[in-house]
N, C-alpha and C. Protein backbone atom coordinates (compact mmCIF):
# COMPACT_ATOMS: atom_id res chain seq x y z
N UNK A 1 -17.77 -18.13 -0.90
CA UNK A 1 -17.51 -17.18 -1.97
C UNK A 1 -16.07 -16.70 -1.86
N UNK A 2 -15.53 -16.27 -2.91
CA UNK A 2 -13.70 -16.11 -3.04
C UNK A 2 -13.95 -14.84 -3.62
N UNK A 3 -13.50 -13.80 -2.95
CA UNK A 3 -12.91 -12.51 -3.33
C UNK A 3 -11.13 -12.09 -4.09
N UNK A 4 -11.07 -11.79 -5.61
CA UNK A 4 -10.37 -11.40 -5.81
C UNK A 4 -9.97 -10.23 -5.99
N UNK A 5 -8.85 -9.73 -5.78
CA UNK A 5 -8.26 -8.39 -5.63
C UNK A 5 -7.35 -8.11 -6.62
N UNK A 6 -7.43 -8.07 -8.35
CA UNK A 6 -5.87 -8.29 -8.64
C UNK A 6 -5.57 -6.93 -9.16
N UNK A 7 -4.44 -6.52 -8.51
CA UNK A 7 -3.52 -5.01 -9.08
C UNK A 7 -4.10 -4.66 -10.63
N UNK A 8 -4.61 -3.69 -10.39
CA UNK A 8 -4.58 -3.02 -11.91
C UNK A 8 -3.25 -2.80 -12.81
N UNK A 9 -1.84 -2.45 -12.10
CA UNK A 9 -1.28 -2.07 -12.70
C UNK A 9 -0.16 -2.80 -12.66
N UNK A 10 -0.74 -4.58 -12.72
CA UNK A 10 -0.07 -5.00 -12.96
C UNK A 10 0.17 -5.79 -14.21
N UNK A 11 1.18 -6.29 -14.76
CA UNK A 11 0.50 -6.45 -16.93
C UNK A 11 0.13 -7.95 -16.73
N UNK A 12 0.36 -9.03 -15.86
CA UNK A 12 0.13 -10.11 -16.01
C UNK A 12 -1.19 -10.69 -15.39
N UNK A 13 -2.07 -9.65 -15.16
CA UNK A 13 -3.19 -9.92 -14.40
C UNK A 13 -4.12 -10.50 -15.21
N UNK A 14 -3.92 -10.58 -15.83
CA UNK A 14 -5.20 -11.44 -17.07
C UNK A 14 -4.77 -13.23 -16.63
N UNK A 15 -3.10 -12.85 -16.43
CA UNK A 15 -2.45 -14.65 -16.45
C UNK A 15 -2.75 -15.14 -15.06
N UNK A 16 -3.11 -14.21 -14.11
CA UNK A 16 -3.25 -14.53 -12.71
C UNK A 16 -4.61 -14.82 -12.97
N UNK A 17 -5.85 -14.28 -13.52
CA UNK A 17 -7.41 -14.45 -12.96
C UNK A 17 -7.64 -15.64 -14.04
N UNK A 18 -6.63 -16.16 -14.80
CA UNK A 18 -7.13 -17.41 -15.69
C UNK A 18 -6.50 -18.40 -15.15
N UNK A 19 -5.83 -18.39 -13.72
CA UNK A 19 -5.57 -19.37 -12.99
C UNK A 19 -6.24 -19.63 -12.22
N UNK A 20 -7.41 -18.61 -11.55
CA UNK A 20 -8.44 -19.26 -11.20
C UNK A 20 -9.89 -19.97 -11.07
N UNK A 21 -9.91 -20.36 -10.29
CA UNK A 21 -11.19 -21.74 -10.68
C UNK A 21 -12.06 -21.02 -9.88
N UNK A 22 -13.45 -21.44 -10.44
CA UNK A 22 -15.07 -21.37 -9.44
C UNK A 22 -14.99 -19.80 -10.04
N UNK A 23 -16.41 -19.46 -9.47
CA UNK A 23 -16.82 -18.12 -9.00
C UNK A 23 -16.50 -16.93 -8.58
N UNK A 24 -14.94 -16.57 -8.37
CA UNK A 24 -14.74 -15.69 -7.86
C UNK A 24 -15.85 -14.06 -7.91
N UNK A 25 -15.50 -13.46 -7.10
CA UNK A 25 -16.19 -11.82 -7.23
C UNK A 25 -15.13 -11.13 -7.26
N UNK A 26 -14.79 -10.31 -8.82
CA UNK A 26 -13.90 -9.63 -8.89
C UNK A 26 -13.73 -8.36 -8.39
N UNK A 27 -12.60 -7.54 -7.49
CA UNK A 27 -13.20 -6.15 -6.70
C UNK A 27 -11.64 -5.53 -7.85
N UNK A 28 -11.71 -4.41 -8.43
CA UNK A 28 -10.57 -4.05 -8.96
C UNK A 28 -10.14 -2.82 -8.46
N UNK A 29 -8.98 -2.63 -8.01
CA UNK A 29 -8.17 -2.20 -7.23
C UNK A 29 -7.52 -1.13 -8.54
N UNK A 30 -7.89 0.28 -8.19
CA UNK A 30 -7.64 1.44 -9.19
C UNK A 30 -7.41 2.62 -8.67
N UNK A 31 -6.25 2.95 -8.56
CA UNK A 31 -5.14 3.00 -9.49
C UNK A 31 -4.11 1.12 -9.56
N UNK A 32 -3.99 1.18 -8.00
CA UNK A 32 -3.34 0.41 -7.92
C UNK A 32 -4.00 -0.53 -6.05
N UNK A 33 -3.10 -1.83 -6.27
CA UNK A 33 -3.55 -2.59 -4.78
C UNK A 33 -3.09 -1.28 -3.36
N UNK A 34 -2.14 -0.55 -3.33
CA UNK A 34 -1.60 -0.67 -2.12
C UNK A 34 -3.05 0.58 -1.74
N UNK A 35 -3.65 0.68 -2.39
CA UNK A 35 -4.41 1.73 -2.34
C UNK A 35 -5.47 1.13 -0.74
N UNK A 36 -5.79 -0.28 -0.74
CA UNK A 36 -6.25 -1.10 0.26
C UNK A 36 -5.36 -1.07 1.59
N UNK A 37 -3.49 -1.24 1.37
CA UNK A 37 -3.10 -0.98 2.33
C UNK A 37 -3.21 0.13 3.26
N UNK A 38 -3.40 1.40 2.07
CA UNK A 38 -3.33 2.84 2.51
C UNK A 38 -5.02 2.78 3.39
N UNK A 39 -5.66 2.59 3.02
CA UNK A 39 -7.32 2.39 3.89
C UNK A 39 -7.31 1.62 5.03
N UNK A 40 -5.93 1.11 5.36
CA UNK A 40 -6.18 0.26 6.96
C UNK A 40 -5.78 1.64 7.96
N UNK A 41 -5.05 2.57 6.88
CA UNK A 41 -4.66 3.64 8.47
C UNK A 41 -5.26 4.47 8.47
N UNK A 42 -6.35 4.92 7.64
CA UNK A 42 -7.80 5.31 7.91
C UNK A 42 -8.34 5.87 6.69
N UNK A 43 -9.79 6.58 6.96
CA UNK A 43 -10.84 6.50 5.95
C UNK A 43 -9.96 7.79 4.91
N UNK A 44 -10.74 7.83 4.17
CA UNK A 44 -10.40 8.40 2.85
C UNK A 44 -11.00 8.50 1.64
N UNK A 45 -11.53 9.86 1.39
CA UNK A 45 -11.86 9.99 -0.05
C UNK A 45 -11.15 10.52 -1.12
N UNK A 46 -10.07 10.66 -1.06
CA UNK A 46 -9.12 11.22 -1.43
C UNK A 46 -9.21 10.48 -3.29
N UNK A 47 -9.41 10.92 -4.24
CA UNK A 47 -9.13 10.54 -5.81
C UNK A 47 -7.63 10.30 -5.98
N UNK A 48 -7.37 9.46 -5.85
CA UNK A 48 -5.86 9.52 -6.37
C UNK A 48 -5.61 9.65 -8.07
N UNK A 49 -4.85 10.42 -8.29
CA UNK A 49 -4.80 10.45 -9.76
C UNK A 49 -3.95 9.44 -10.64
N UNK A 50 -2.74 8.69 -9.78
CA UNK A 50 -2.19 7.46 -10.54
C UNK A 50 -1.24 6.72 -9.51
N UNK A 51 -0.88 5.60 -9.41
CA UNK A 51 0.14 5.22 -8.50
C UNK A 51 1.33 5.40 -7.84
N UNK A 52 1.92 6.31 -8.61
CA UNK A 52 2.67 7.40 -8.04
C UNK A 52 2.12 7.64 -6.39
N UNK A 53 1.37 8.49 -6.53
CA UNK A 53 0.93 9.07 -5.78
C UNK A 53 0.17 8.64 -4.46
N UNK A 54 -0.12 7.11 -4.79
CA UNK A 54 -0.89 6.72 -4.06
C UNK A 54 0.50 5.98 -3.04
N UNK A 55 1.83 5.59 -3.54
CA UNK A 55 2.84 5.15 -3.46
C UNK A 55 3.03 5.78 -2.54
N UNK A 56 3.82 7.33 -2.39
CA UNK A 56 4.17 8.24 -1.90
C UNK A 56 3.41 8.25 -0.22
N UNK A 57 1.63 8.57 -0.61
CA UNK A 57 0.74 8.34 0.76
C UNK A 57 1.46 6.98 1.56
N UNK A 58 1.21 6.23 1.08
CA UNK A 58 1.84 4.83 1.92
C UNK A 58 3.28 4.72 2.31
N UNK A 59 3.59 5.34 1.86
CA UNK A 59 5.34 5.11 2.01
C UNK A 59 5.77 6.40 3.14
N UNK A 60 4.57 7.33 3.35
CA UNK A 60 4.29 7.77 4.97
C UNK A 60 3.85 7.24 6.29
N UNK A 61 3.30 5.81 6.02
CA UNK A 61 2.62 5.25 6.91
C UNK A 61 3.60 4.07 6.95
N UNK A 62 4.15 3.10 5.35
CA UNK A 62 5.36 1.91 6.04
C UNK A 62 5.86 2.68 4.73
N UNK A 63 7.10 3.14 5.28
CA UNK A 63 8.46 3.44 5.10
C UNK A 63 9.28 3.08 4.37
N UNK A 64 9.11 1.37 4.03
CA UNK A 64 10.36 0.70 3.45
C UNK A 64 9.05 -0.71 2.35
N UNK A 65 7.89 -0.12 2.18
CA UNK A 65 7.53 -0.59 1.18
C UNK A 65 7.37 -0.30 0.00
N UNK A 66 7.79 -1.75 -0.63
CA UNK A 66 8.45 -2.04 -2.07
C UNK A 66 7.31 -2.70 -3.07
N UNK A 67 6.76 -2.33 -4.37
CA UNK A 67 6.00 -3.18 -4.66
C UNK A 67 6.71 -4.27 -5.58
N UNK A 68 7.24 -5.40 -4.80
CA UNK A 68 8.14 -6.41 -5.25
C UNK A 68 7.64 -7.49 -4.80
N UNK A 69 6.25 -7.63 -3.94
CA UNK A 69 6.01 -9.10 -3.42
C UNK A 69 5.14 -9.39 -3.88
N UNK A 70 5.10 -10.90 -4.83
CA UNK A 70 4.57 -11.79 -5.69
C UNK A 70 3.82 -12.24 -4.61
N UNK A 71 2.22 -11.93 -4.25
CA UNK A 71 1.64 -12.78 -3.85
C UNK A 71 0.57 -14.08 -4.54
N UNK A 72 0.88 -13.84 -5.47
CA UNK A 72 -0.25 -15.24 -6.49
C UNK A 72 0.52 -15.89 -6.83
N UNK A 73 1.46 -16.31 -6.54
CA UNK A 73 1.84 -18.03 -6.44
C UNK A 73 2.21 -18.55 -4.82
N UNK A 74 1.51 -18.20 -3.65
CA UNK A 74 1.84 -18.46 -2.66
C UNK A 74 0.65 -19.11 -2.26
């Protein structure tokens, strides 16, 4: 089974999930993806209200991240 993850807030995500094939199980990532990064440095119920914000949390934990890396064509 193939788990996809694709950014909500990103505009080409319709062009990314019609590139893929089979079955996937779609999990959607809301506000935004890094919201998954922010949950590796621990639990959290925290509502985030938009990506902003969720930006800000993470950018306390890594410092010098950018949301600039194209991972669906790799």
């Amino acid at each position: 089974m193939a788990f996809v993850v694709p950014d909500s807030d990103r505009s080409d995500r319709k062009k990314i999930i019609n590139r893929l094939s089979g079955n996937p199980l779609f999990i959607v990532s809301n506000p935004c993806f890094e919201v998954w990064f922010l949950l590796h440095f621990g639990y959290s119920t925290h509502a985030f209200q938009n990506n902003d914000e969720v930006l800000r949390n993470l950018r306390k934990k890594l410092p010098g991240h950018k949301k600039s890396l194209d991972v669906s064509e790799t």
